[in-house]
Protein backbone atom coordinates (compact mmCIF):
# COMPACT_ATOMS: atom_id res chain seq x y z
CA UNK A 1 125.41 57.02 125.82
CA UNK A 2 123.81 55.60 123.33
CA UNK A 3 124.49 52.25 123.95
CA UNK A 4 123.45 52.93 127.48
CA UNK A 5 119.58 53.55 126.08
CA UNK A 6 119.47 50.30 124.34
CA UNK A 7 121.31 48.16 127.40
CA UNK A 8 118.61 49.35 129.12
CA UNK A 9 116.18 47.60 127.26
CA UNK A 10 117.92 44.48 127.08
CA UNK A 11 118.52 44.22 130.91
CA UNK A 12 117.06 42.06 132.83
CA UNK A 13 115.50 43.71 135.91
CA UNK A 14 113.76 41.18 138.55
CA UNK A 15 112.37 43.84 140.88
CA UNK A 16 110.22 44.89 137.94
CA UNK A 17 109.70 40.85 137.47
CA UNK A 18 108.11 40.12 140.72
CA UNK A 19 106.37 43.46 140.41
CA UNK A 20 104.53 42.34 136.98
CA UNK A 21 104.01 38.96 138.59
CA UNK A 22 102.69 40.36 141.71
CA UNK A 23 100.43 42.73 139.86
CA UNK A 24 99.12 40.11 137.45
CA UNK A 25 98.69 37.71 140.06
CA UNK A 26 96.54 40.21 142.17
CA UNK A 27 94.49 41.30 139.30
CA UNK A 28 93.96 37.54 138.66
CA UNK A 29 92.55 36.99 142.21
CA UNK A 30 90.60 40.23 141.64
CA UNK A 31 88.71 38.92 138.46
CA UNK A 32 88.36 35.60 139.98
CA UNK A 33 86.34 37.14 143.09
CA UNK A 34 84.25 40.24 141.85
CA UNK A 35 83.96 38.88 137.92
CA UNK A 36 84.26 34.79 137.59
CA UNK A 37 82.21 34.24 140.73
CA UNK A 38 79.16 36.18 139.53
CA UNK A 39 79.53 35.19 135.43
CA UNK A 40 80.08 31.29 137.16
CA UNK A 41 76.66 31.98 139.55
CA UNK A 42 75.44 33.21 135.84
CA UNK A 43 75.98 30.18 133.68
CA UNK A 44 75.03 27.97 136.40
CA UNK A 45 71.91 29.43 136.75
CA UNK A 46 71.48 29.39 133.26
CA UNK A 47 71.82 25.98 132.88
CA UNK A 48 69.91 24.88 135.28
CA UNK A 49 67.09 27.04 133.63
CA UNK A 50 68.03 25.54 130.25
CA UNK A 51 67.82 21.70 132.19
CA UNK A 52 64.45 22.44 133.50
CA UNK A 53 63.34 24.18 130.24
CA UNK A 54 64.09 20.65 128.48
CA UNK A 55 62.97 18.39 131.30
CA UNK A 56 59.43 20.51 130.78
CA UNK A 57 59.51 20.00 127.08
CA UNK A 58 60.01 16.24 127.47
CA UNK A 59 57.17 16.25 130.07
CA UNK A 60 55.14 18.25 128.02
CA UNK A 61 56.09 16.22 125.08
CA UNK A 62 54.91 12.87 127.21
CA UNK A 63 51.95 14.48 128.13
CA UNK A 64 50.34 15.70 124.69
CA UNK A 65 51.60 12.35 123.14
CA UNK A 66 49.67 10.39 126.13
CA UNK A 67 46.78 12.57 125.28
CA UNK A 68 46.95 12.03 121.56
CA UNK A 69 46.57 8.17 122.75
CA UNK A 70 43.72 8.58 124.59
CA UNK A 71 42.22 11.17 122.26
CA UNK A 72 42.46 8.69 120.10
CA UNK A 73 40.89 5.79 121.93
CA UNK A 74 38.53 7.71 122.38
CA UNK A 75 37.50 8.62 119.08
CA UNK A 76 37.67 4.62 118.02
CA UNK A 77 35.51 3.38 121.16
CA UNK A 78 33.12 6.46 120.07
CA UNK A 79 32.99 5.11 116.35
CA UNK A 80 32.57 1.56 117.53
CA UNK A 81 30.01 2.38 119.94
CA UNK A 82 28.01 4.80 117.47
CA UNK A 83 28.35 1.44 114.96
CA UNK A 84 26.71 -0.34 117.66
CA UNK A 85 24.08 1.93 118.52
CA UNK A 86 23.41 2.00 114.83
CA UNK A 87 23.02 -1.49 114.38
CA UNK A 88 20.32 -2.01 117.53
CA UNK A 89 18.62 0.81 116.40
CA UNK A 90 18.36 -1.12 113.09
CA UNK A 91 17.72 -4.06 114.44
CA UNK A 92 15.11 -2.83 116.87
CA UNK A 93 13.32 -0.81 113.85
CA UNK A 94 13.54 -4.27 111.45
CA UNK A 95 11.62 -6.19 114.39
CA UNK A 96 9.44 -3.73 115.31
CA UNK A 97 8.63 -3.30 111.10
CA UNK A 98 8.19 -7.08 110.83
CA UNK A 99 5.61 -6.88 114.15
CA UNK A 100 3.74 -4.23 112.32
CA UNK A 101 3.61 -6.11 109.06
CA UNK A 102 2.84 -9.46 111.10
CA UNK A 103 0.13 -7.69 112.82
CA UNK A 104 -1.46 -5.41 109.59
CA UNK A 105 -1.46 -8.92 108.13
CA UNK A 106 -3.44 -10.75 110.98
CA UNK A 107 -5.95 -7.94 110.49
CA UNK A 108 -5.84 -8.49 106.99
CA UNK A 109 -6.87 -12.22 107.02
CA UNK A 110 -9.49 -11.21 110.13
CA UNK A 111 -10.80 -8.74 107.94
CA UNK A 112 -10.84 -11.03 104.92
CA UNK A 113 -12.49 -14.08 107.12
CA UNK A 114 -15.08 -11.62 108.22
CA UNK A 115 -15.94 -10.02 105.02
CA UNK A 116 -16.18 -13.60 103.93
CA UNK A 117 -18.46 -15.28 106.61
CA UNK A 118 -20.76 -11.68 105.92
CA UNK A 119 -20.97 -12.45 102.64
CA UNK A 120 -21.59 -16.41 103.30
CA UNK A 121 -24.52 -14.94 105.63
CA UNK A 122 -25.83 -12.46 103.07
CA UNK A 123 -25.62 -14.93 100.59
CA UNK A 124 -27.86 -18.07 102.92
CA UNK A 125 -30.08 -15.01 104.03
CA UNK A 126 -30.53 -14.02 100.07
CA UNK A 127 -31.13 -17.63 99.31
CA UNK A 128 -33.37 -17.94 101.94
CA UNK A 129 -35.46 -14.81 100.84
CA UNK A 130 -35.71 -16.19 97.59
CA UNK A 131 -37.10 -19.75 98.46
CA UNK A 132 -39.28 -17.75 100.40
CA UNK A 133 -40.94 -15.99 97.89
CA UNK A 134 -40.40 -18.25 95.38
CA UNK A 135 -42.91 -20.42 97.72
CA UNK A 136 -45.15 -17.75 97.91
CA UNK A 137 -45.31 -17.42 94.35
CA UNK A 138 -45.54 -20.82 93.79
CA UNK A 139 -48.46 -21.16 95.85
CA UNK A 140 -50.09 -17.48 94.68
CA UNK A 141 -49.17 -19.53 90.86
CA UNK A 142 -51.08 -22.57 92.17
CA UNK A 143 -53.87 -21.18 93.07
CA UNK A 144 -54.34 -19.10 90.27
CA UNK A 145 -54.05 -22.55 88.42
CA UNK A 146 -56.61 -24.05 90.60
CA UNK A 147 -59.08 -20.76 89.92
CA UNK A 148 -59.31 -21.41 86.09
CA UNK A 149 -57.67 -23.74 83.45
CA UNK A 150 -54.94 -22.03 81.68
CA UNK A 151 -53.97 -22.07 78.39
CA UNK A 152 -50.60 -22.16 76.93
CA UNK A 153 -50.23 -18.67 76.56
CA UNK A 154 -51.36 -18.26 79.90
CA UNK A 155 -48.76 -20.85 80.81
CA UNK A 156 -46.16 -18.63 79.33
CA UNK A 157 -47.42 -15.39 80.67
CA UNK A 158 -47.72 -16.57 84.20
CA UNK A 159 -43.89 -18.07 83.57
CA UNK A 160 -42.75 -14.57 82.16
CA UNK A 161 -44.47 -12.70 85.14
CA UNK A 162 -42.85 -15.04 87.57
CA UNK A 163 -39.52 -14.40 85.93
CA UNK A 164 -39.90 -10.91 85.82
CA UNK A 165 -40.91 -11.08 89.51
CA UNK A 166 -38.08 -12.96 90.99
CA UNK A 167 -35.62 -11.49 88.38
């Protein structure tokens, strides 16, 4: 009996054969339908979201480095044009500063030639003023001399008067 137990172990039995294969091949088809199909449905979808996450990433990645382009064409054409701005306004200030001296310096000489054609006619009319009363005292002087005979001293006195006088 012994040797009964351990024959039966090394038989081979091909009901139980087909029965294992059957089994296995039903529990295969069982997997495949209720587990693989969903898990496949799964990964699928998952990799489409993982596709789409990447195609957005390059897109966004496009985007921001399109930006960064214009951002910073931007920036130069705003330097460039604040350089320009500068330099009209400085140019616009230097002309209108070299008006302003042109014209304070018109004035200037208008001034001057006025001050000097005043002082020309102060100066005739002064002259004028003085021949005039130089006459006058030339004439009040003659007359005196044609009243009386004078003297030297008289001469001198009449001079110093005179002098005094006009002086």
């Amino acid at each position: 009996m012994g040797e009964a137990i351990y024959q039966s172990f090394v038989t081979f039995n091909w009901w139980g054969l087909c029965v294992t294969i059957c089994n296995l091949l039903i529990t295969f088809l069982i997997v495949r339908k209720f587990l693989f199909g969903p898990i496949n449905k799964m990964l699928e979808a998952r990799e489409n979201e993982v596709r789409e996450l990447y195609a957005t990433a390059e897109a966004d990645r496009t985007a921001a480095e399109t930006m960064k382009r214009d951002y910073s064409a931007s920036i130069a054409n705003a330097k460039e044009e604040a350089a320009q701005i500068t330099a009209n306004a400085t140019k616009r200030a230097a002309a209108r500063s070299e008006e302003i001296l042109a014209d304070a310096s018109r004035q200037a000489s208008d001034l001057m030639r006025k001050a000097e054609e005043s002082i020309e006619l102060e100066k005739k009319k002064t002259l004028n003023e003085i021949k005039d009363e130089i006459a006058g005292l030339s004439v009040m002087i003659a007359s005196k001399v044609v009243e009386k005979e004078i003297d030297e001293a008289d001469h001198k006195r009449m001079i110093e008067d005179f002098i005094s006088k006009v002086g």
